[in-house]
PDB file of N, CA and C in Angstrom:
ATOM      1  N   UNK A   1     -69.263-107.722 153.042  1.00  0.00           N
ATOM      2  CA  UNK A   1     -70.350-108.470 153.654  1.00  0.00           C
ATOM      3  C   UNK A   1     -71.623-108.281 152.831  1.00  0.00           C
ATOM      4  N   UNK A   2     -72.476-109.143 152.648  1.00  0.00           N
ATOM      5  CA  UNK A   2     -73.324-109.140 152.085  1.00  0.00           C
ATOM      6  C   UNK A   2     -74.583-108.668 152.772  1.00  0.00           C
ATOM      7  N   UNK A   3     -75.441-107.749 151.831  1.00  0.00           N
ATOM      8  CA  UNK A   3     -76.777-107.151 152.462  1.00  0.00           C
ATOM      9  C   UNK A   3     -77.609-107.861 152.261  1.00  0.00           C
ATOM     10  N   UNK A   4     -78.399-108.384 153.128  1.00  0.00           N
ATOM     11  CA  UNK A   4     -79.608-109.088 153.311  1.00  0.00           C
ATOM     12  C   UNK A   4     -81.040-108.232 153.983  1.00  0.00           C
ATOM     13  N   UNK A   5     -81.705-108.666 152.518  1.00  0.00           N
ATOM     14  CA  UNK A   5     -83.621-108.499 152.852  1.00  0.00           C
ATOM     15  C   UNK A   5     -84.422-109.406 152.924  1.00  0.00           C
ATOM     16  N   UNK A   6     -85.645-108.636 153.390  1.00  0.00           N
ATOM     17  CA  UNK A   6     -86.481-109.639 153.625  1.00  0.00           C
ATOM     18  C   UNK A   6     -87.296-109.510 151.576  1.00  0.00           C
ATOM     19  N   UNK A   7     -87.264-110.542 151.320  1.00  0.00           N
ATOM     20  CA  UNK A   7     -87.425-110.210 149.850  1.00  0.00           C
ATOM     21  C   UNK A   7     -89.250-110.325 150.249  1.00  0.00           C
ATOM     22  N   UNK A   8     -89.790-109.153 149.228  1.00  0.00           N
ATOM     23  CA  UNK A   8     -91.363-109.675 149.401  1.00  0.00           C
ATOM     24  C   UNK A   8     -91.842-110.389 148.080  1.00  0.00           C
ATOM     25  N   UNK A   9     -90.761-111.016 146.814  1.00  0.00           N
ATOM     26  CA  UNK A   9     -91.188-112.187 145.675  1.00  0.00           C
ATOM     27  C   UNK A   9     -91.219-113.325 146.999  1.00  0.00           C
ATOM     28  N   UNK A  10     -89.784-113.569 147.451  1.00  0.00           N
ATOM     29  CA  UNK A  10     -89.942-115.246 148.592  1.00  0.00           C
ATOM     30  C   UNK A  10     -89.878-114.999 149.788  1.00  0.00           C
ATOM     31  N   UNK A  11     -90.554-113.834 150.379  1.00  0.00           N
ATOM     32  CA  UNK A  11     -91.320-114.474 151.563  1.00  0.00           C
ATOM     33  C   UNK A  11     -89.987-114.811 152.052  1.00  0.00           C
ATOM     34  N   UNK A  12     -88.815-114.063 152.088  1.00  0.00           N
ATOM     35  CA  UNK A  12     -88.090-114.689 152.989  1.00  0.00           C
ATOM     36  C   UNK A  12     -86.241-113.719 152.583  1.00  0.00           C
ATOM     37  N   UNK A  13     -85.797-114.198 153.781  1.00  0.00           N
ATOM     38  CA  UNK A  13     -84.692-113.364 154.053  1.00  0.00           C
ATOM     39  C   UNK A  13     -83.517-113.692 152.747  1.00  0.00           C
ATOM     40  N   UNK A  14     -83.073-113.219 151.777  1.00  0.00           N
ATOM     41  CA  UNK A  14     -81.999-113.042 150.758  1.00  0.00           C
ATOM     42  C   UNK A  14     -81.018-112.197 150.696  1.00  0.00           C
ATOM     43  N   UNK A  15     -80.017-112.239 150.129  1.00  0.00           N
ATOM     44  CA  UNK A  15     -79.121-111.564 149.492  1.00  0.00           C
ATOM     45  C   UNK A  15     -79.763-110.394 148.692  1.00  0.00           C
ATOM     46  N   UNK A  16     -79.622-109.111 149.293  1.00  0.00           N
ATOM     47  CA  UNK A  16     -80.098-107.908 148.918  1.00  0.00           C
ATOM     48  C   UNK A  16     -78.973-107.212 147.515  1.00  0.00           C
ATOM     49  N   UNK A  17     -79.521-106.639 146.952  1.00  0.00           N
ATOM     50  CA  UNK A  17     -78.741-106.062 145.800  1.00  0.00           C
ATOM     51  C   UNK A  17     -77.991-104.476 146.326  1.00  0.00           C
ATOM     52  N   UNK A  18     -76.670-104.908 145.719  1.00  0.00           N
ATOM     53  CA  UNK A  18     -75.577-103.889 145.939  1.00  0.00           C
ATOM     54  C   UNK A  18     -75.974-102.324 145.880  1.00  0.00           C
ATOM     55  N   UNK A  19     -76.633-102.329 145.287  1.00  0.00           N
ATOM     56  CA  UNK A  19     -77.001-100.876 144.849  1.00  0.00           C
ATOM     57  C   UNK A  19     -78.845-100.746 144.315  1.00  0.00           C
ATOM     58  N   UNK A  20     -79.113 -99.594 144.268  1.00  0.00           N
ATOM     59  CA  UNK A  20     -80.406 -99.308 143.573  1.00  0.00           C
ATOM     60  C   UNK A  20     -80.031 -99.322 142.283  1.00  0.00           C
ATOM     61  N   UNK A  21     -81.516 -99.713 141.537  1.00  0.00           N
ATOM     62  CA  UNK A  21     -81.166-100.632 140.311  1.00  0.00           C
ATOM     63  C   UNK A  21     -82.022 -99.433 139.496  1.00  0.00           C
ATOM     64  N   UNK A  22     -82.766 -98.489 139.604  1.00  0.00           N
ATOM     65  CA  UNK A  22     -83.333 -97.593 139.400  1.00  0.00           C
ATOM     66  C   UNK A  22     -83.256 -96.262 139.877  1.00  0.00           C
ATOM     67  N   UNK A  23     -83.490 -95.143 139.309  1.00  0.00           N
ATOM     68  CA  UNK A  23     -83.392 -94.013 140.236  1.00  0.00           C
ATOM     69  C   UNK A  23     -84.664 -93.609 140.685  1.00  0.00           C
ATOM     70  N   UNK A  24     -84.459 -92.595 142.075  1.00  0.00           N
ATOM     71  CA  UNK A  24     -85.593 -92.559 142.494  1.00  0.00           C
ATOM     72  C   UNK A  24     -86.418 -93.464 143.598  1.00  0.00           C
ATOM     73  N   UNK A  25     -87.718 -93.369 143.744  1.00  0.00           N
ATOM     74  CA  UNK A  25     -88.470 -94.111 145.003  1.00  0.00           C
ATOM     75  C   UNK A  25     -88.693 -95.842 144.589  1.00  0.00           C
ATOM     76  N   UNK A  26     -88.630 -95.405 142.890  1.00  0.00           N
ATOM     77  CA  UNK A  26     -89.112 -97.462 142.793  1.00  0.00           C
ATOM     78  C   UNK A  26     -87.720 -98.041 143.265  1.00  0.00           C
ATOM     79  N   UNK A  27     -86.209 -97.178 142.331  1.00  0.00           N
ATOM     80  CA  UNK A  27     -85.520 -98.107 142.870  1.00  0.00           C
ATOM     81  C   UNK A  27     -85.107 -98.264 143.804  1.00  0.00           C
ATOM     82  N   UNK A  28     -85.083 -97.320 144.867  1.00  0.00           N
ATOM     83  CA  UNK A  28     -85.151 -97.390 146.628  1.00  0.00           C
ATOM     84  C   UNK A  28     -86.139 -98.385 146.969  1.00  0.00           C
ATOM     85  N   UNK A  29     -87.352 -98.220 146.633  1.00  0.00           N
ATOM     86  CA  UNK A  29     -88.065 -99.624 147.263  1.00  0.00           C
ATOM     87  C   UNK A  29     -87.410-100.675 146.935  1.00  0.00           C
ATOM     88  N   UNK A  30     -87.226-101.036 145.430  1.00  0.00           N
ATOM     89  CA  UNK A  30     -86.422-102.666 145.208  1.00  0.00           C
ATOM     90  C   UNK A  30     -85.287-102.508 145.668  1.00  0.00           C
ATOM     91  N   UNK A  31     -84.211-101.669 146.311  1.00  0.00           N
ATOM     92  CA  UNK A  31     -82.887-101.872 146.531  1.00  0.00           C
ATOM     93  C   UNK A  31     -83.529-102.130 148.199  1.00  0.00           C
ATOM     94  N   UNK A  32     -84.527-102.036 148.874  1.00  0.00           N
ATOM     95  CA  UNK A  32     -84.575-102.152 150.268  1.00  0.00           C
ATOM     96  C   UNK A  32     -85.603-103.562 150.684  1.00  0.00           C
ATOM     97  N   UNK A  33     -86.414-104.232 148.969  1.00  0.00           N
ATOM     98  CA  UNK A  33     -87.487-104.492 149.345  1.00  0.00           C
ATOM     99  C   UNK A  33     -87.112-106.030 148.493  1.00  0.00           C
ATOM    100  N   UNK A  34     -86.544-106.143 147.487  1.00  0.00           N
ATOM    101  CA  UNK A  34     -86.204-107.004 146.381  1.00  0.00           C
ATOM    102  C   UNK A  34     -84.701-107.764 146.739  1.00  0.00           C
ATOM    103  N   UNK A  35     -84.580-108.995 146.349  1.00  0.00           N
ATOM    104  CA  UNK A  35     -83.512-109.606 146.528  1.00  0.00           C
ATOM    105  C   UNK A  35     -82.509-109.519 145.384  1.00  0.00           C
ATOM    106  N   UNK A  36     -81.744-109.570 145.217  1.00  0.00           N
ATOM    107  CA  UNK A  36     -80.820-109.849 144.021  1.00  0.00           C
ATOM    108  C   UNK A  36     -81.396-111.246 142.910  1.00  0.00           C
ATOM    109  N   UNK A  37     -81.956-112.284 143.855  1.00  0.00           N
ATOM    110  CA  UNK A  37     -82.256-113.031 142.648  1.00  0.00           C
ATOM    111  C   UNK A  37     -83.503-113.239 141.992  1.00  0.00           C
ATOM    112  N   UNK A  38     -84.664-112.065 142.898  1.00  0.00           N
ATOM    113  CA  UNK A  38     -85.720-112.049 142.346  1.00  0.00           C
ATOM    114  C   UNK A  38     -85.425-110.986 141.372  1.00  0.00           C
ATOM    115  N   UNK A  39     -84.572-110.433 141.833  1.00  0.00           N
ATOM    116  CA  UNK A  39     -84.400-108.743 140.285  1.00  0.00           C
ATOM    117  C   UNK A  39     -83.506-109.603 139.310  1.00  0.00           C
ATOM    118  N   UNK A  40     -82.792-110.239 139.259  1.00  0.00           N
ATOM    119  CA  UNK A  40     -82.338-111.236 138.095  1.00  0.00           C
ATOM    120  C   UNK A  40     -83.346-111.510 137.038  1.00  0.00           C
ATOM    121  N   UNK A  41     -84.335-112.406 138.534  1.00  0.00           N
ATOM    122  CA  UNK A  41     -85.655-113.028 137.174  1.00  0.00           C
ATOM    123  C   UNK A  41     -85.851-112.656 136.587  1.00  0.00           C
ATOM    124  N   UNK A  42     -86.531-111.071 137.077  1.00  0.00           N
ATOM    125  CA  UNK A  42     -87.113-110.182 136.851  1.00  0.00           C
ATOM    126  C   UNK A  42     -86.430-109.403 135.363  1.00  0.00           C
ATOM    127  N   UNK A  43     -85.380-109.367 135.437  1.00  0.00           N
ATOM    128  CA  UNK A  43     -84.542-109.025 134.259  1.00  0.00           C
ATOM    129  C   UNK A  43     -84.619-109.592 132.890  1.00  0.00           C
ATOM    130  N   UNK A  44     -84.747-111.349 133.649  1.00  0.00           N
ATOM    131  CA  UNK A  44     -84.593-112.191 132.437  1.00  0.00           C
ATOM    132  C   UNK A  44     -86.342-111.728 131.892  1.00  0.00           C
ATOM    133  N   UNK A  45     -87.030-111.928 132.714  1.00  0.00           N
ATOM    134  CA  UNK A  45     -88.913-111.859 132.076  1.00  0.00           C
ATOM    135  C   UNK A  45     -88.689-110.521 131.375  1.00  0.00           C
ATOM    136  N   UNK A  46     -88.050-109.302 131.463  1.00  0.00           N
ATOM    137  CA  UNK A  46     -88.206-108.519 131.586  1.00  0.00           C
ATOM    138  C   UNK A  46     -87.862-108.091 129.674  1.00  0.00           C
ATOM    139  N   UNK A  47     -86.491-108.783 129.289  1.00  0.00           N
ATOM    140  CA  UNK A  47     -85.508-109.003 128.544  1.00  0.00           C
ATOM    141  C   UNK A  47     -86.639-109.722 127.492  1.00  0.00           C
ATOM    142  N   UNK A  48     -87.144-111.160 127.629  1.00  0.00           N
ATOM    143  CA  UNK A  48     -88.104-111.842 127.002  1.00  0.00           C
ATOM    144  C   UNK A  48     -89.518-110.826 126.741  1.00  0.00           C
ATOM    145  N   UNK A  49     -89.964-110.351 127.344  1.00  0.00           N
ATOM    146  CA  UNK A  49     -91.098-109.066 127.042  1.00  0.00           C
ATOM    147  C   UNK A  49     -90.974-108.093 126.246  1.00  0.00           C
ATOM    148  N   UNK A  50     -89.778-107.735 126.343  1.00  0.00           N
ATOM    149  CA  UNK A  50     -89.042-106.599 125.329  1.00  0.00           C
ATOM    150  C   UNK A  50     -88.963-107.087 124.296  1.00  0.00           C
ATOM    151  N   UNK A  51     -88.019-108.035 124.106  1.00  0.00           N
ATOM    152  CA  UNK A  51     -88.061-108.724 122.801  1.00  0.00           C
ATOM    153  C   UNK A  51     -89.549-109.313 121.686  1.00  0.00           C
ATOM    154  N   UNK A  52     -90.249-109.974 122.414  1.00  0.00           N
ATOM    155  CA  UNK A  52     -91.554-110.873 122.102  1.00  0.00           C
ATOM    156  C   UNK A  52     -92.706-109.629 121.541  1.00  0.00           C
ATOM    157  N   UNK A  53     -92.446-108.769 122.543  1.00  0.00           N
ATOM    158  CA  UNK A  53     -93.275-107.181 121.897  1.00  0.00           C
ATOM    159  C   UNK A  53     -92.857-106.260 121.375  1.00  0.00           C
ATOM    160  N   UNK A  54     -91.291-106.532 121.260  1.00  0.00           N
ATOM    161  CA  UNK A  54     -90.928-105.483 119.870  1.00  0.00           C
ATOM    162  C   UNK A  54     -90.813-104.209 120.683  1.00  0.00           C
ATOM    163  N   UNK A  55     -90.882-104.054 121.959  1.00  0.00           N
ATOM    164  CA  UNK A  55     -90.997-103.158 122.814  1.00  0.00           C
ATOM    165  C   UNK A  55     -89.681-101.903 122.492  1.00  0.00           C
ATOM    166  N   UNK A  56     -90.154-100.967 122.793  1.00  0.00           N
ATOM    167  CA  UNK A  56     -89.018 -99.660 122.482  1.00  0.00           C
ATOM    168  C   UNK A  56     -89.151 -98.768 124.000  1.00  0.00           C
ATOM    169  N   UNK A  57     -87.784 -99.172 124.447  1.00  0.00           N
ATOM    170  CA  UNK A  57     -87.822 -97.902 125.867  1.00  0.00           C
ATOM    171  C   UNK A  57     -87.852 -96.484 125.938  1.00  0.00           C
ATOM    172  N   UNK A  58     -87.950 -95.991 124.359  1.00  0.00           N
ATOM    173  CA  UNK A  58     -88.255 -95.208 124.198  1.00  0.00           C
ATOM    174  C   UNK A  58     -89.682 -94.789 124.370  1.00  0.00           C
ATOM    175  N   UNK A  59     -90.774 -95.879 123.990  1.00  0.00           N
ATOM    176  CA  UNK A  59     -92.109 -95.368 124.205  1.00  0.00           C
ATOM    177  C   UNK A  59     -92.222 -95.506 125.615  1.00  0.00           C
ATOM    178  N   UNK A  60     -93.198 -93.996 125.885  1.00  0.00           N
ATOM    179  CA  UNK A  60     -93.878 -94.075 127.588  1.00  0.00           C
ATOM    180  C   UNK A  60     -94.604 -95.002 127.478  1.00  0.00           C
ATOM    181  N   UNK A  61     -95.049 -95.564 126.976  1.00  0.00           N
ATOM    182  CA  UNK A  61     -96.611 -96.533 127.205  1.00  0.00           C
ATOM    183  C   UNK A  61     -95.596 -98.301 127.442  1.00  0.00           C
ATOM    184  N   UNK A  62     -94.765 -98.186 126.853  1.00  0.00           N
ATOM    185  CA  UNK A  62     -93.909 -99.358 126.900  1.00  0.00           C
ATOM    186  C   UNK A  62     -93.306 -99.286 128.185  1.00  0.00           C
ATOM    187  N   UNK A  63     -92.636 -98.373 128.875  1.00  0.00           N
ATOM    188  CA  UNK A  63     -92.127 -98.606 129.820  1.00  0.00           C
ATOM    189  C   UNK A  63     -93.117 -98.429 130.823  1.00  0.00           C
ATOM    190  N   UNK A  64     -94.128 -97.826 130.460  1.00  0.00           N
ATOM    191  CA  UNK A  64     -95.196 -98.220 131.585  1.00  0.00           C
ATOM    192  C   UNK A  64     -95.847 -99.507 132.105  1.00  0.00           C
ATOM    193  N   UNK A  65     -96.353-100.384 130.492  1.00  0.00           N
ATOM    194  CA  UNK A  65     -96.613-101.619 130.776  1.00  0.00           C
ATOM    195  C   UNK A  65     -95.476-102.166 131.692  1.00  0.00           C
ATOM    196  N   UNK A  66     -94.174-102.351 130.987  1.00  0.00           N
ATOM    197  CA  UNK A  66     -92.986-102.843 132.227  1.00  0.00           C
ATOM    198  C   UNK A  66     -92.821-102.639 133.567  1.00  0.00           C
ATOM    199  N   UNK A  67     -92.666-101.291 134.119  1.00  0.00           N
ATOM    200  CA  UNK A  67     -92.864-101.173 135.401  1.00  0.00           C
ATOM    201  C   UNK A  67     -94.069-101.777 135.886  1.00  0.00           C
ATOM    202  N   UNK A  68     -95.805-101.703 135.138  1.00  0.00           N
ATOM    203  CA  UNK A  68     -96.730-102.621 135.673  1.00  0.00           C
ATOM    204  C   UNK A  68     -96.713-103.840 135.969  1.00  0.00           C
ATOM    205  N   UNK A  69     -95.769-104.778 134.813  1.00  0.00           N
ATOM    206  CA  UNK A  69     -95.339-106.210 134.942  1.00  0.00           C
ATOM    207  C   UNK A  69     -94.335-106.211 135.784  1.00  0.00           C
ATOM    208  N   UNK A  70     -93.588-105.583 136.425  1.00  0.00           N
ATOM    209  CA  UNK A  70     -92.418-106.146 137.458  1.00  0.00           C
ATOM    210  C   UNK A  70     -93.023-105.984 138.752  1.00  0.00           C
ATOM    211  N   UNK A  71     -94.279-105.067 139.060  1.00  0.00           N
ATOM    212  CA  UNK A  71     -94.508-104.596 140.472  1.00  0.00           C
ATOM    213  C   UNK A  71     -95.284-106.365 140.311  1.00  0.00           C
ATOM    214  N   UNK A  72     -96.125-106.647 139.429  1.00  0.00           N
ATOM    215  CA  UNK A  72     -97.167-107.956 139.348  1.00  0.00           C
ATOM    216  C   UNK A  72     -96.029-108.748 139.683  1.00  0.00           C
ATOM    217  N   UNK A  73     -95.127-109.033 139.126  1.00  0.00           N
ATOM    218  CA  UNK A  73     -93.970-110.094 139.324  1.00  0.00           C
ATOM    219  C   UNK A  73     -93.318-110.288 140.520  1.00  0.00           C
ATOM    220  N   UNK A  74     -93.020-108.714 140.956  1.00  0.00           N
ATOM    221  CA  UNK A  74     -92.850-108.896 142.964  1.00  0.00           C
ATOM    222  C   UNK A  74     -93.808-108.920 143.537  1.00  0.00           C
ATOM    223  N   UNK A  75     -94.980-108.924 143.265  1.00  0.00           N
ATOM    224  CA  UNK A  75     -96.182-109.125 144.244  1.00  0.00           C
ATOM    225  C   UNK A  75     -96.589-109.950 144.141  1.00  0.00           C
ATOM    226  N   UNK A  76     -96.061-111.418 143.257  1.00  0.00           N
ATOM    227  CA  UNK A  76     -96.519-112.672 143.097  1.00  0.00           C
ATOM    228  C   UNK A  76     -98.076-112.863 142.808  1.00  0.00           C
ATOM    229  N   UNK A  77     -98.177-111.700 141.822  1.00  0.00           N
ATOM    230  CA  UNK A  77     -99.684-111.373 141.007  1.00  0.00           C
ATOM    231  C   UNK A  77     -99.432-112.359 140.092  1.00  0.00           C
ATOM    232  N   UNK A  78    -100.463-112.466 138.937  1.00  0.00           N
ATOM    233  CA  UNK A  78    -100.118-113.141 137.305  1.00  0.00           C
ATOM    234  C   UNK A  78     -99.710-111.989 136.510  1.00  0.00           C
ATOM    235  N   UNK A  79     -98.494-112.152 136.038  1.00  0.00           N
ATOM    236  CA  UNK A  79     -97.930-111.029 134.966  1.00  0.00           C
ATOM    237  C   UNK A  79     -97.658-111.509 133.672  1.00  0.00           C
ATOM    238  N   UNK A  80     -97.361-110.551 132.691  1.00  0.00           N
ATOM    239  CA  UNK A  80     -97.371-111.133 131.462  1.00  0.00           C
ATOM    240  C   UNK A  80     -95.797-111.962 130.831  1.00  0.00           C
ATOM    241  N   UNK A  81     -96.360-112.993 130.407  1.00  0.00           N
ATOM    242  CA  UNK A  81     -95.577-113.673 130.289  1.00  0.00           C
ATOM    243  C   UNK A  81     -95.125-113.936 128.396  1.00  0.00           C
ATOM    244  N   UNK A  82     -94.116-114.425 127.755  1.00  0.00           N
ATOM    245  CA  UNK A  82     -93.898-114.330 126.435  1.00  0.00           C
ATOM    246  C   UNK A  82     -94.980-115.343 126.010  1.00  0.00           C
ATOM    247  N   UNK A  83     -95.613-115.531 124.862  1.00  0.00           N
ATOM    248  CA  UNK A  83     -96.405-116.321 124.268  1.00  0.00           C
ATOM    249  C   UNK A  83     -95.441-118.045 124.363  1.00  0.00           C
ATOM    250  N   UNK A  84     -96.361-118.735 124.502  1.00  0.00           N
ATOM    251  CA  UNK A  84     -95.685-120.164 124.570  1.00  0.00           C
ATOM    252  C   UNK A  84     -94.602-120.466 125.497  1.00  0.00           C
ATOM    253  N   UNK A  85     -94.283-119.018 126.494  1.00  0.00           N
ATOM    254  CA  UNK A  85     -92.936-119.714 127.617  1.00  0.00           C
ATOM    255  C   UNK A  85     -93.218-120.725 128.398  1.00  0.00           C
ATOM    256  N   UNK A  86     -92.744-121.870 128.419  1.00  0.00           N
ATOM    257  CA  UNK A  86     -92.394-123.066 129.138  1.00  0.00           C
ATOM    258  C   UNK A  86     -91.127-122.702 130.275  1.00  0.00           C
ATOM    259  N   UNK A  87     -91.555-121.995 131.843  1.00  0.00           N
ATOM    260  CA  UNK A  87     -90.362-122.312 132.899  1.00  0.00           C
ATOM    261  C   UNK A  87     -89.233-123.631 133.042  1.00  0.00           C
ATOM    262  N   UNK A  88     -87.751-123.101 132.656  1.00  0.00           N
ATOM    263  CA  UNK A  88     -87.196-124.464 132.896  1.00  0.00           C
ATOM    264  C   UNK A  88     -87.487-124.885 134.401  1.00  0.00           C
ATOM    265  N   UNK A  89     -87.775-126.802 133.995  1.00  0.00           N
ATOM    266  CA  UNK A  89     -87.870-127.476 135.377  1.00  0.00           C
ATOM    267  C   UNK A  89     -86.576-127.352 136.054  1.00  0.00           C
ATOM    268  N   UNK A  90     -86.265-127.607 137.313  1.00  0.00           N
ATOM    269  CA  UNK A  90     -85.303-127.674 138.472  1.00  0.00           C
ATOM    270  C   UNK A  90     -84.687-128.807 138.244  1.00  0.00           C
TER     271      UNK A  90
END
């Protein structure tokens, strides 16, 4: 059966993710707080950021900016986005 949250990206009840996606309190919040297809997005922006900045998960300062851009991204803040990304239309 599938777990369902109230996702706080849409404001609305989703398909919750199988497991915590992180260890620890962030990924307890997104495994209780995040939907499966907002942590997708979130993956893909996430994936495009890494790449576009040359980013290394090795640096603290890198994975800091990241965790800053995903909390902006579930809080439906403005987060950083790759230079020139165009969202595909629907």
């Amino acid at each position: 059966m599938t777990r369902i949250v109230f996702c706080r990206k849409y404001q609305q009840e989703l398909p919750g993710l199988p497991m915590p996606p992180l260890p620890g309190a962030v990924g307890l919040n997104i495994f209780e707080n995040i939907s499966e297809k907002a942590w997708k997005e979130w993956q893909n922006n996430q994936t495009m950021l890494i790449n576009e900045h040359r980013l290394s998960l090795m640096d603290p300062d890198a994975r800091k900016f990241l965790t800053q851009e995903m909390h902006r991204f579930f809080d439906n803040q403005e987060y950083a986005k790759p230079e020139g990304y165009v969202p595909p239309s629907s």
